[in-house]
Protein backbone atom coordinates (compact mmCIF):
# COMPACT_ATOMS: atom_id res chain seq x y z
CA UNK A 1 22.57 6.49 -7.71
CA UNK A 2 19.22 7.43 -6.52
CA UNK A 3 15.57 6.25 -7.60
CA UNK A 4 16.53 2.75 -7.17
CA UNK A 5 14.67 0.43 -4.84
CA UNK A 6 15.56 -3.34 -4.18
CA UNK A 7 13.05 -6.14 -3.68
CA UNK A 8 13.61 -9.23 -2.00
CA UNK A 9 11.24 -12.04 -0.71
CA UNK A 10 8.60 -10.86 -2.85
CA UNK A 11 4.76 -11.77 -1.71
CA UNK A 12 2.44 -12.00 -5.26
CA UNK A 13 -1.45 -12.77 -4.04
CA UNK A 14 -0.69 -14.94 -0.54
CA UNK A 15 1.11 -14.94 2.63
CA UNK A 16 1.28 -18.22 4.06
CA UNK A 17 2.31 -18.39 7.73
CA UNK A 18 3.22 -21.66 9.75
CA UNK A 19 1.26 -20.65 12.98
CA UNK A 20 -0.97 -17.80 14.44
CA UNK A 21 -0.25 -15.55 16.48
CA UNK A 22 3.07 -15.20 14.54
CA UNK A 23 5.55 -11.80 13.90
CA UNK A 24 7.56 -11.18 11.24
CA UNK A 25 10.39 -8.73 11.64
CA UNK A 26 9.69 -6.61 9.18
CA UNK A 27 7.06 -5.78 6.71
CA UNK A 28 7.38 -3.73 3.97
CA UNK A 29 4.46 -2.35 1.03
CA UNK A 30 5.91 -0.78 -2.13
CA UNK A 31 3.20 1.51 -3.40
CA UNK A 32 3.56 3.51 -6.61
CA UNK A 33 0.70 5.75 -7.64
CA UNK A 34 0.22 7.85 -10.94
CA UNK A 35 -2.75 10.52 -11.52
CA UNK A 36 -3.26 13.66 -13.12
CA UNK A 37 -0.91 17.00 -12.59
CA UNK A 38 -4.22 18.38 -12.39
CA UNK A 39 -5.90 16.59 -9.63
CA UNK A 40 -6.75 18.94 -6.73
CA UNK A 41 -8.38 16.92 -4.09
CA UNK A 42 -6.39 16.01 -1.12
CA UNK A 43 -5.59 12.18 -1.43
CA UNK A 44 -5.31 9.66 1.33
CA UNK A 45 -3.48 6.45 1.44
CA UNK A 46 -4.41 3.80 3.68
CA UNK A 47 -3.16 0.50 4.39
CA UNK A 48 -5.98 -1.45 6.10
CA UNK A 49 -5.86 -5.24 7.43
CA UNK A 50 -9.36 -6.81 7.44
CA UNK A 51 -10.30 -9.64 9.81
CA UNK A 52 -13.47 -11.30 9.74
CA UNK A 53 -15.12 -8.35 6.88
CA UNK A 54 -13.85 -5.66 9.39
CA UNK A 55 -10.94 -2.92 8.21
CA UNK A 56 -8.45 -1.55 11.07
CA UNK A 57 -6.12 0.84 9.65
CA UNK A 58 -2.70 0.16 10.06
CA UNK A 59 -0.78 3.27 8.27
CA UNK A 60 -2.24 6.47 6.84
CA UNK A 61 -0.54 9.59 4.90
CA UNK A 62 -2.50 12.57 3.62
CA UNK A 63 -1.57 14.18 1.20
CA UNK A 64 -3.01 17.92 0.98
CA UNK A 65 -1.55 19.27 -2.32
CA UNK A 66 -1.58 16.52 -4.76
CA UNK A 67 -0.88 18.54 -7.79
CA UNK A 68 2.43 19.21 -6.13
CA UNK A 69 3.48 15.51 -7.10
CA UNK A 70 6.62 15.36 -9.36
CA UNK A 71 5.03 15.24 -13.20
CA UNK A 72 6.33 12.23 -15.48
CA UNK A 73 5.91 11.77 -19.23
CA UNK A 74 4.04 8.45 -19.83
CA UNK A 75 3.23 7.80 -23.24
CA UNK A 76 2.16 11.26 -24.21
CA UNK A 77 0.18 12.16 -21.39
CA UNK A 78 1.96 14.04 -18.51
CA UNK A 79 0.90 12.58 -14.97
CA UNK A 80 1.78 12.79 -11.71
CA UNK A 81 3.94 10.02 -9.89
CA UNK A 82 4.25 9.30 -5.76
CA UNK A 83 6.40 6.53 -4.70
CA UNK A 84 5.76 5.58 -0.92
CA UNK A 85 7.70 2.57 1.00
CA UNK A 86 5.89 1.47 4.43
CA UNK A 87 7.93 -0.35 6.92
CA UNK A 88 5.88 -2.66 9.36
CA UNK A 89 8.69 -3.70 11.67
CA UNK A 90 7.47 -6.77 14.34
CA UNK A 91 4.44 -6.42 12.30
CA UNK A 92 2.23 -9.13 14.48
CA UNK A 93 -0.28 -11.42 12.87
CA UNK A 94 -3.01 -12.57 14.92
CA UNK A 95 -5.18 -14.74 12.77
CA UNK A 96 -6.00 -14.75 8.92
CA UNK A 97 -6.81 -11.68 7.18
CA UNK A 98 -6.08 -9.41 4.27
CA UNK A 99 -3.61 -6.73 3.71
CA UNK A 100 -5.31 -3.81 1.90
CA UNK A 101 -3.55 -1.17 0.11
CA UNK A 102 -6.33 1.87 -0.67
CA UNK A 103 -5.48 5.14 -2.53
CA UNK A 104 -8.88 7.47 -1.77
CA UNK A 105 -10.08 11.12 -3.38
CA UNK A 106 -12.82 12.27 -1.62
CA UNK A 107 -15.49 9.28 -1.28
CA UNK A 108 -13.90 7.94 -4.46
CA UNK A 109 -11.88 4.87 -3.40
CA UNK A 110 -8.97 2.93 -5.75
CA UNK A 111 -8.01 -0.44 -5.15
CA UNK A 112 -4.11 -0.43 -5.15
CA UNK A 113 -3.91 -3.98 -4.14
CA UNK A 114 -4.17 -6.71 -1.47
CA UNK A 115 -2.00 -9.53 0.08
CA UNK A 116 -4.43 -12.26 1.63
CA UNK A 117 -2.60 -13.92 4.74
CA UNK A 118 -3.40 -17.38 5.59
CA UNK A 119 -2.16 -20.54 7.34
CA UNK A 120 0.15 -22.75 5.66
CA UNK A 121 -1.42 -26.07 4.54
């Protein structure tokens, strides 16, 4: 079978960690992305981690040709799906922060989601 991806250990709005600096083994960010067949600026993804109200980027991918995306029927309206896995192996966490996910077209930016990472109480 193909298509099928399996989550486990799940993170919803918070990471709580027992001490800083600590590093998890792996890391992983499930991104799925829909927009029009039609779209034909280049779109960036970017997943950022923000300390102390600054961003650092931490992955990128660029992709040139978005219209080249493999079109899905949603309710009537035909769009364009991308499916992207990151893997953050020893990903090392220095302090608090926030995990950013950003989709971007042109100086348009969409808020894909974030993870907030803070110290266990």
């Amino acid at each position: 079978m193909s298509g099928k991806i399996s989550l486990i250990g799940i993170y919803s709005a918070v990471m709580f960690v027992k001490e800083f600096p600590t590093i998890l083994p792996q890391l992983w960010a499930s991104i799925y992305f829909l927009q029009s067949p039609n779209e034909t600026r280049p779109l960036s993804l970017r997943l950022l981690l923000e300390v102390n109200g600054e961003d650092r980027i931490l992955q990128e991918a660029k992709i040139e040709h978005p219209n080249s995306l493999p079109p899905v029927e949603t309710e009537g309206f035909q769009m364009a799906q991308m499916n992207l896995q990151l893997q953050m192996p020893h990903f090392q966490i220095l302090e608090e922060g926030r995990l950013k996910v950003r989709a971007y077209l042109d100086d348009d930016e969409i808020r894909l989601g974030a993870l907030d990472i803070k110290k266990a109480p």
